[in-house]
PDB file of N, CA and C in Angstrom:
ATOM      1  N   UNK A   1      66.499 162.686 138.028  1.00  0.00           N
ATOM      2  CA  UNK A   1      65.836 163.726 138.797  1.00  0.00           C
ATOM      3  C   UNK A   1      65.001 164.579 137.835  1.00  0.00           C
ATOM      4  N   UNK A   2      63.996 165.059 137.957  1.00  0.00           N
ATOM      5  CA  UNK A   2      62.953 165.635 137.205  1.00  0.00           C
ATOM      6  C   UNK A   2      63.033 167.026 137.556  1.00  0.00           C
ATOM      7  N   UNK A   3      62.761 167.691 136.191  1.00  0.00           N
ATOM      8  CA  UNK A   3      63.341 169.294 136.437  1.00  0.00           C
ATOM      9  C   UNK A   3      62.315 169.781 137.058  1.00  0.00           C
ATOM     10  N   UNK A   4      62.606 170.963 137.437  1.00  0.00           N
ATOM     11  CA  UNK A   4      61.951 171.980 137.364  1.00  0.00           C
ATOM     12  C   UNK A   4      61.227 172.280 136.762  1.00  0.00           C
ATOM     13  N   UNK A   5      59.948 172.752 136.379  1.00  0.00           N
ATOM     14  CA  UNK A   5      59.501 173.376 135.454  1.00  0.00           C
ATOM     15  C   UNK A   5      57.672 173.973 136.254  1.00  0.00           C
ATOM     16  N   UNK A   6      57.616 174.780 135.230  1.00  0.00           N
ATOM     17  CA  UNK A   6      56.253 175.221 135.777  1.00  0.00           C
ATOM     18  C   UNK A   6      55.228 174.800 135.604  1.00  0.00           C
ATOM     19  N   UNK A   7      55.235 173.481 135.007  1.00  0.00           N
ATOM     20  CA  UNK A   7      54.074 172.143 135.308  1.00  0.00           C
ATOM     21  C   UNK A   7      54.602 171.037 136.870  1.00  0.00           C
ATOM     22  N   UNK A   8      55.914 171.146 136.588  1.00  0.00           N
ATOM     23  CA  UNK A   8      56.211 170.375 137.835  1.00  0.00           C
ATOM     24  C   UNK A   8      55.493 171.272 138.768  1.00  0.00           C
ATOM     25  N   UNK A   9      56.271 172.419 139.286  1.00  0.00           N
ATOM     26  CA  UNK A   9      55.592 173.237 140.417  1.00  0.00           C
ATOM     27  C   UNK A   9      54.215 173.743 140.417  1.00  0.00           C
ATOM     28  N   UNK A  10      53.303 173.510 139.160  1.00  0.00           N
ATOM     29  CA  UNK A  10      52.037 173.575 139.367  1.00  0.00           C
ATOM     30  C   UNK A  10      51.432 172.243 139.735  1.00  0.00           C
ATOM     31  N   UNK A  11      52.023 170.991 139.574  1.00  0.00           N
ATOM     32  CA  UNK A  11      51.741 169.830 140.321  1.00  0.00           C
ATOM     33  C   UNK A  11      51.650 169.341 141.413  1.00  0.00           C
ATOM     34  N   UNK A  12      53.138 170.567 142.117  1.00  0.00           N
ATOM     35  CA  UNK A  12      52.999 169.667 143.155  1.00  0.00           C
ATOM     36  C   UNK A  12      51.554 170.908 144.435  1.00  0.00           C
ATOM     37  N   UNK A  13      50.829 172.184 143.788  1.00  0.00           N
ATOM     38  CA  UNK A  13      49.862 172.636 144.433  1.00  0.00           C
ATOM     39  C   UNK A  13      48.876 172.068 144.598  1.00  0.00           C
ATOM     40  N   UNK A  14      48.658 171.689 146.144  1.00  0.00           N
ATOM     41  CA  UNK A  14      47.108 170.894 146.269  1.00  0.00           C
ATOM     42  C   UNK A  14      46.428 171.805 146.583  1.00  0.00           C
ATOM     43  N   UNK A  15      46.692 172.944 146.825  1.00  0.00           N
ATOM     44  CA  UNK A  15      45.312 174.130 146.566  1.00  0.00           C
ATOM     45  C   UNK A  15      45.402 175.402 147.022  1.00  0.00           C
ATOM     46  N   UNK A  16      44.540 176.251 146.127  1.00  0.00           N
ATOM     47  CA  UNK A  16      45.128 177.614 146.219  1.00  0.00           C
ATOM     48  C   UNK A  16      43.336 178.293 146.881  1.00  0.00           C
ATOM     49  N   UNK A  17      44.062 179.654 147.626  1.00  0.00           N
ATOM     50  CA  UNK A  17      43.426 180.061 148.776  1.00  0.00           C
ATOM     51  C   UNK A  17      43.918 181.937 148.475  1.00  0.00           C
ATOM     52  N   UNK A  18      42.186 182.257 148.158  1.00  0.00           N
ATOM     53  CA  UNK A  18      42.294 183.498 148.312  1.00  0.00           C
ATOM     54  C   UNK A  18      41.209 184.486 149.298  1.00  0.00           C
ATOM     55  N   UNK A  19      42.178 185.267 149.690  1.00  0.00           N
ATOM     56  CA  UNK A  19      41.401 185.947 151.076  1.00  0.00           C
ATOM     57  C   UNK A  19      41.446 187.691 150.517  1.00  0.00           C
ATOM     58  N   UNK A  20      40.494 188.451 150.765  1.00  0.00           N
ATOM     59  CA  UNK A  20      40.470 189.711 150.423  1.00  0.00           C
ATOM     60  C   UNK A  20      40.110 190.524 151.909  1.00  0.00           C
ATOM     61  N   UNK A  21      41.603 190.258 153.075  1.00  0.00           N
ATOM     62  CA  UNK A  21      41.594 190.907 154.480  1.00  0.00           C
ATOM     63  C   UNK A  21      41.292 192.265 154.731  1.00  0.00           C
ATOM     64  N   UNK A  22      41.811 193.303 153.404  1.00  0.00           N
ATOM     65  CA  UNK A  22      41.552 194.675 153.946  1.00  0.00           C
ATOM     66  C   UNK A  22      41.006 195.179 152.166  1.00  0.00           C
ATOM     67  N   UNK A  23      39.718 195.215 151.752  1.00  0.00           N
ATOM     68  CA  UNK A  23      39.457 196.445 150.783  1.00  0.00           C
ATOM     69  C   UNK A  23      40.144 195.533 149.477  1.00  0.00           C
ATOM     70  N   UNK A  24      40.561 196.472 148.900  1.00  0.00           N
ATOM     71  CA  UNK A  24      41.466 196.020 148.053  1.00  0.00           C
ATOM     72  C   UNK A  24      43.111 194.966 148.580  1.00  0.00           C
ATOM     73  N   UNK A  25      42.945 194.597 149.281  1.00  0.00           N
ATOM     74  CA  UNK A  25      44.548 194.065 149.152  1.00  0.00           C
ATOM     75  C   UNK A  25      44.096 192.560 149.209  1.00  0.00           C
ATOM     76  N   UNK A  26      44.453 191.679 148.627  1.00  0.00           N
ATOM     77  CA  UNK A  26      44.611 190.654 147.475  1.00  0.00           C
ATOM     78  C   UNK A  26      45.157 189.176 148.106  1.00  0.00           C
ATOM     79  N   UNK A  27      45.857 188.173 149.179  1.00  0.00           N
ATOM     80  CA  UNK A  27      46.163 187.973 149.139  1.00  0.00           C
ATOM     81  C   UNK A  27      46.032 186.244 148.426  1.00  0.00           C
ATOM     82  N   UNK A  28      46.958 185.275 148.243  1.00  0.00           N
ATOM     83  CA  UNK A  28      46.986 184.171 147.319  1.00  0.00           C
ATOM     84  C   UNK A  28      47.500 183.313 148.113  1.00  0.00           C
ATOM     85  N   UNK A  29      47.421 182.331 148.875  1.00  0.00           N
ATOM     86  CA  UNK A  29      48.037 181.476 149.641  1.00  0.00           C
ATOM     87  C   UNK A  29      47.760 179.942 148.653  1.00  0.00           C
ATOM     88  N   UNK A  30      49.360 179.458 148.170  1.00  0.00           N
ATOM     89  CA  UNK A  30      49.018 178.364 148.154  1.00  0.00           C
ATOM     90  C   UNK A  30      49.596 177.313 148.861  1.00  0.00           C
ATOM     91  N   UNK A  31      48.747 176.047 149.138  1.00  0.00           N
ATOM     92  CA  UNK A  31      49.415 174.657 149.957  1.00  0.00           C
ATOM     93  C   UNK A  31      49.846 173.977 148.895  1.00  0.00           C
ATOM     94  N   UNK A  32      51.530 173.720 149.042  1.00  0.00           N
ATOM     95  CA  UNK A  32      51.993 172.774 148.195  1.00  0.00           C
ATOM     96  C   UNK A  32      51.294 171.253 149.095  1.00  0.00           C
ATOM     97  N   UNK A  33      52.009 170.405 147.919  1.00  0.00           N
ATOM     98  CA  UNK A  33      51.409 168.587 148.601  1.00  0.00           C
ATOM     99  C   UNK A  33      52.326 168.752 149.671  1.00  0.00           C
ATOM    100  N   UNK A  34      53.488 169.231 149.850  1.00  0.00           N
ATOM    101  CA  UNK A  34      54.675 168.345 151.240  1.00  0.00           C
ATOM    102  C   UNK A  34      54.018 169.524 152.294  1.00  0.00           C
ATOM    103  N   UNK A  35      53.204 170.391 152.153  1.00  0.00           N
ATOM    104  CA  UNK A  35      53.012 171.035 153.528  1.00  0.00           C
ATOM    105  C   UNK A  35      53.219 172.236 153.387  1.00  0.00           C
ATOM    106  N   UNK A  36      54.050 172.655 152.924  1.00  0.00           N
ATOM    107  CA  UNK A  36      54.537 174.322 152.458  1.00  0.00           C
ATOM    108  C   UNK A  36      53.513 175.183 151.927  1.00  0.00           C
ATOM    109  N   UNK A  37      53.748 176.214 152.860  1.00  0.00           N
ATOM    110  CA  UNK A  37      52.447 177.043 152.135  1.00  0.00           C
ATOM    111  C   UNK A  37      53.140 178.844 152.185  1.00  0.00           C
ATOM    112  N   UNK A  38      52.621 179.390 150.585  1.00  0.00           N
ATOM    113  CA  UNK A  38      53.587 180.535 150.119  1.00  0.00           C
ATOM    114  C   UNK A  38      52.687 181.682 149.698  1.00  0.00           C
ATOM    115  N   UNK A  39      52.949 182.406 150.154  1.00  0.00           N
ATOM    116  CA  UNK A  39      51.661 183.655 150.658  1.00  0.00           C
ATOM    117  C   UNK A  39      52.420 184.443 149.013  1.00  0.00           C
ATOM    118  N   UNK A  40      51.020 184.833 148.073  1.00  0.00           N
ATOM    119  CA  UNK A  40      51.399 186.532 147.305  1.00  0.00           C
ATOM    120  C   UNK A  40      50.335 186.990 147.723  1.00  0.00           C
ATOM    121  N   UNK A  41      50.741 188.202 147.362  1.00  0.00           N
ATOM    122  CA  UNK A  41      49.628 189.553 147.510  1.00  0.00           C
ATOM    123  C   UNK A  41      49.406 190.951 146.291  1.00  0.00           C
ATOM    124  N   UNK A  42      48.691 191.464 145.988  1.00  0.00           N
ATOM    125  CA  UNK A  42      48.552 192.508 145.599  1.00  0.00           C
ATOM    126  C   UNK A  42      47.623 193.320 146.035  1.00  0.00           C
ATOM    127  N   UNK A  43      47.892 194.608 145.631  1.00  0.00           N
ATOM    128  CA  UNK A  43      46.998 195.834 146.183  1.00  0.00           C
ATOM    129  C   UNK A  43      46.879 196.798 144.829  1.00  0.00           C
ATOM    130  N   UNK A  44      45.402 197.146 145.088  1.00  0.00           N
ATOM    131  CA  UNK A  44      45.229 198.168 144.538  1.00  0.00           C
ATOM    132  C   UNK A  44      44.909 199.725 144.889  1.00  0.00           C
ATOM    133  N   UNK A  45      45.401 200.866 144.412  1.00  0.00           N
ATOM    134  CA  UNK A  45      45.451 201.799 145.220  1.00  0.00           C
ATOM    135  C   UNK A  45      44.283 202.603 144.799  1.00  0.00           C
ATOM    136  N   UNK A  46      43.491 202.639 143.757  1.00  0.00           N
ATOM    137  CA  UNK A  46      42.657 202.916 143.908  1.00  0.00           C
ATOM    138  C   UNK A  46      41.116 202.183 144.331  1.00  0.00           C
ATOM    139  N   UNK A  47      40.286 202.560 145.291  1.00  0.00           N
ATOM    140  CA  UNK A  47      39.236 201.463 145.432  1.00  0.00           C
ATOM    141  C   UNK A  47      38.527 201.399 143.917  1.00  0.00           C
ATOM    142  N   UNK A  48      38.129 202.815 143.552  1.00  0.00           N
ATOM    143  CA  UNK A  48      37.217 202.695 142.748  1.00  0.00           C
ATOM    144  C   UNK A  48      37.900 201.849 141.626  1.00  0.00           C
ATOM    145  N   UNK A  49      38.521 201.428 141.310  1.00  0.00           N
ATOM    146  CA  UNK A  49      39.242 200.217 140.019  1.00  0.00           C
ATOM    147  C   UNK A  49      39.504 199.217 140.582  1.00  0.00           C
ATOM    148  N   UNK A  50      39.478 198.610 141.376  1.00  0.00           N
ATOM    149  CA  UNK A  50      40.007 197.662 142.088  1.00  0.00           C
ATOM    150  C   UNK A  50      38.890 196.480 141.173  1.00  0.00           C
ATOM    151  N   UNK A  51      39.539 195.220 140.855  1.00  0.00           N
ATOM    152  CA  UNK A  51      39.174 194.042 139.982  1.00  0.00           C
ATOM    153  C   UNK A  51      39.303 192.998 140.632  1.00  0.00           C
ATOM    154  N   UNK A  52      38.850 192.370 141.530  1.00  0.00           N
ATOM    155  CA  UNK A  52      38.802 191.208 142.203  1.00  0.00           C
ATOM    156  C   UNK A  52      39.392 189.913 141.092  1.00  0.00           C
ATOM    157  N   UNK A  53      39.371 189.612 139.908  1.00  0.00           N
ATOM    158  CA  UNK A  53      39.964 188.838 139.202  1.00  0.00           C
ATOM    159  C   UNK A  53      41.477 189.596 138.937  1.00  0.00           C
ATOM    160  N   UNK A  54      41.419 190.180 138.988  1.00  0.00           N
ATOM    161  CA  UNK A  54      42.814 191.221 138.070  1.00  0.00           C
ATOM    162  C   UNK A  54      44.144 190.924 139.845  1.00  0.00           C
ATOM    163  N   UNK A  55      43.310 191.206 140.646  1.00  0.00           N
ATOM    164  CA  UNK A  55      44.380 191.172 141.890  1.00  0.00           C
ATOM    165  C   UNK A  55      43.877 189.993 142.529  1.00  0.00           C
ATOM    166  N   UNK A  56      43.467 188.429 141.724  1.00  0.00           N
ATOM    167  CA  UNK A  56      43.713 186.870 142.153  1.00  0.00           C
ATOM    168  C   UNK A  56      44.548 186.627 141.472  1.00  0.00           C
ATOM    169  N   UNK A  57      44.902 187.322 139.997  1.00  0.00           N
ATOM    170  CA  UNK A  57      45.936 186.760 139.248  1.00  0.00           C
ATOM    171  C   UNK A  57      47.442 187.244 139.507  1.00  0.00           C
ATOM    172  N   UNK A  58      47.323 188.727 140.231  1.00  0.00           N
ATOM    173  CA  UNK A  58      48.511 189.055 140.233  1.00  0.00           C
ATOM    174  C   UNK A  58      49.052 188.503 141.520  1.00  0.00           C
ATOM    175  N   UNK A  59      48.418 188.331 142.585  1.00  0.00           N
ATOM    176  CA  UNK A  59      48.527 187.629 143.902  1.00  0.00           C
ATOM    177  C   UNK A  59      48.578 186.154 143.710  1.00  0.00           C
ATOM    178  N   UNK A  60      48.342 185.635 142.802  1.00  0.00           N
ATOM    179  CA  UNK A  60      48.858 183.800 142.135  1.00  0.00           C
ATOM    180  C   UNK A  60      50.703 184.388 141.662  1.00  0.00           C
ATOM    181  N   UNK A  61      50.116 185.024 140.685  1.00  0.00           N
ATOM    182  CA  UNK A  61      51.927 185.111 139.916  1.00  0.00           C
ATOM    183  C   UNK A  61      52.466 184.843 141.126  1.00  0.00           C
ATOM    184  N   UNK A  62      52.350 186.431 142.090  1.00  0.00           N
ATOM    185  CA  UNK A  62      53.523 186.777 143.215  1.00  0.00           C
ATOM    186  C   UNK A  62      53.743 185.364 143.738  1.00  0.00           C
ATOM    187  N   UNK A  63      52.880 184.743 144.622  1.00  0.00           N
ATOM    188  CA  UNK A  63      52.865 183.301 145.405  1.00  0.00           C
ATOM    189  C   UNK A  63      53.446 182.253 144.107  1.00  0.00           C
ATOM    190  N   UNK A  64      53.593 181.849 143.214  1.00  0.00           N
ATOM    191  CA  UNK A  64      54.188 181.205 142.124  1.00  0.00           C
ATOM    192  C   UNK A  64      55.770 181.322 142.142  1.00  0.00           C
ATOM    193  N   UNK A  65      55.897 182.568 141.740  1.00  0.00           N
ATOM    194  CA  UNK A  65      57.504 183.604 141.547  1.00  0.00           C
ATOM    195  C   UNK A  65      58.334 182.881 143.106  1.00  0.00           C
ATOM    196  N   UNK A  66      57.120 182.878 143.714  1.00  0.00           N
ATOM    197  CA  UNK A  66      58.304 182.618 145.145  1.00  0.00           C
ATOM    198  C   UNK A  66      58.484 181.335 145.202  1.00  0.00           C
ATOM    199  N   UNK A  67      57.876 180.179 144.882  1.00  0.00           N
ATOM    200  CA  UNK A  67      57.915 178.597 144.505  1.00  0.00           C
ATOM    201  C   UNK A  67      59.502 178.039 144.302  1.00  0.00           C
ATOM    202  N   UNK A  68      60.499 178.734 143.258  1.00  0.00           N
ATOM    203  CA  UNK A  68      61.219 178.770 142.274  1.00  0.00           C
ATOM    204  C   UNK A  68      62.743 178.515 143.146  1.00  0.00           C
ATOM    205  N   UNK A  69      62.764 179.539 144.548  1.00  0.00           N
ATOM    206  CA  UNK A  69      63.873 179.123 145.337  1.00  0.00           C
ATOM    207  C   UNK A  69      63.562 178.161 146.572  1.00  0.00           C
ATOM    208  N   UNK A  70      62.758 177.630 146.774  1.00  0.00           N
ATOM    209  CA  UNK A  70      62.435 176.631 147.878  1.00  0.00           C
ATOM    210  C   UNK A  70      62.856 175.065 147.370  1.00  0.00           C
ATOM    211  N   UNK A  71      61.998 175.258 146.164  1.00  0.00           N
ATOM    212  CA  UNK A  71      62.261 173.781 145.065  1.00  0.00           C
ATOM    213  C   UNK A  71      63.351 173.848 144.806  1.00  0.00           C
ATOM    214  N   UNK A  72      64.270 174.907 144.034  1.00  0.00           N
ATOM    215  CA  UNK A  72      65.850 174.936 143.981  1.00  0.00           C
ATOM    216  C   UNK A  72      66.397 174.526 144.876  1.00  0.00           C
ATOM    217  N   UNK A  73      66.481 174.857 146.230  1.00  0.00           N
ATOM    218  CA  UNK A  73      67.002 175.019 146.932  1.00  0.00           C
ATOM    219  C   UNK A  73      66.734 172.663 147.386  1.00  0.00           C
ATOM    220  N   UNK A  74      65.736 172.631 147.288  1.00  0.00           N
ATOM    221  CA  UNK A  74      65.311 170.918 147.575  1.00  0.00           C
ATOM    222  C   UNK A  74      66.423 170.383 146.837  1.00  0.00           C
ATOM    223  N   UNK A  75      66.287 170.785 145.192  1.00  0.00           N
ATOM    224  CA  UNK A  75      67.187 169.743 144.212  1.00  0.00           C
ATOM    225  C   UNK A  75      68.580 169.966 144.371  1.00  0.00           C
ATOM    226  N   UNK A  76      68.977 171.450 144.800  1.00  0.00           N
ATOM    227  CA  UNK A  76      70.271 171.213 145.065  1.00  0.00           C
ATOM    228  C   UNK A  76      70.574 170.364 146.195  1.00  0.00           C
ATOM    229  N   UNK A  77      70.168 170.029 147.770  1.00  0.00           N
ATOM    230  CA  UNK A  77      70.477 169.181 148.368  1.00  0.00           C
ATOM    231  C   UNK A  77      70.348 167.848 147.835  1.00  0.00           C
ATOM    232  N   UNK A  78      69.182 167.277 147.134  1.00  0.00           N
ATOM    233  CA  UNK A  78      69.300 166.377 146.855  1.00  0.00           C
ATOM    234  C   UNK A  78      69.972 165.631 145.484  1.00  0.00           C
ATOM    235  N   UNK A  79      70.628 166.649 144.993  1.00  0.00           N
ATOM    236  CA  UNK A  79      72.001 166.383 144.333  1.00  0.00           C
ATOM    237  C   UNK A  79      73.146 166.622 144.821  1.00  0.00           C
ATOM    238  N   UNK A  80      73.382 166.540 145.835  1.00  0.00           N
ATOM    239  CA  UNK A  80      74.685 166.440 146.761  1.00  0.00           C
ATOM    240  C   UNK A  80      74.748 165.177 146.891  1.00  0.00           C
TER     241      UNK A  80
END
């Protein structure tokens, strides 16, 4: 069984999706290959600073960070 790791789970993303719905708030949707798709977001509270690169990266991390218990959660069943 092949670990975990954060090349595995960047493998299995067939593509990442960013939407900027309100002003500053950020969000990162990515589609894994099996169908799953895992929303981050960030916000910035001030407009006038607000970085359109600065809140794609922090809205990737968030959507990434959440990757970590879905896939866990796969390998533990399929090591039963």
């Amino acid at each position: 069984m092949e670990p975990i790791t954060v090349e595995y789970l960047g493998s299995q993303i067939a593509e990442t999706t960013y939407l900027n719905p309100k002003g500053t708030l950020t969000l990162c949707i990515l589609t894994m290959k099996n169908g799953l798709h895992v929303v981050g977001e960030s916000a910035c509270l001030d407009p006038a600073r607000f970085d359109a690169e600065v809140g794609k990266r922090i809205a990737y991390q968030n959507a990434f960070a959440k990757l970590w218990q879905p896939y866990g959660f796969i390998r533990a069943e399929q090591a039963r």
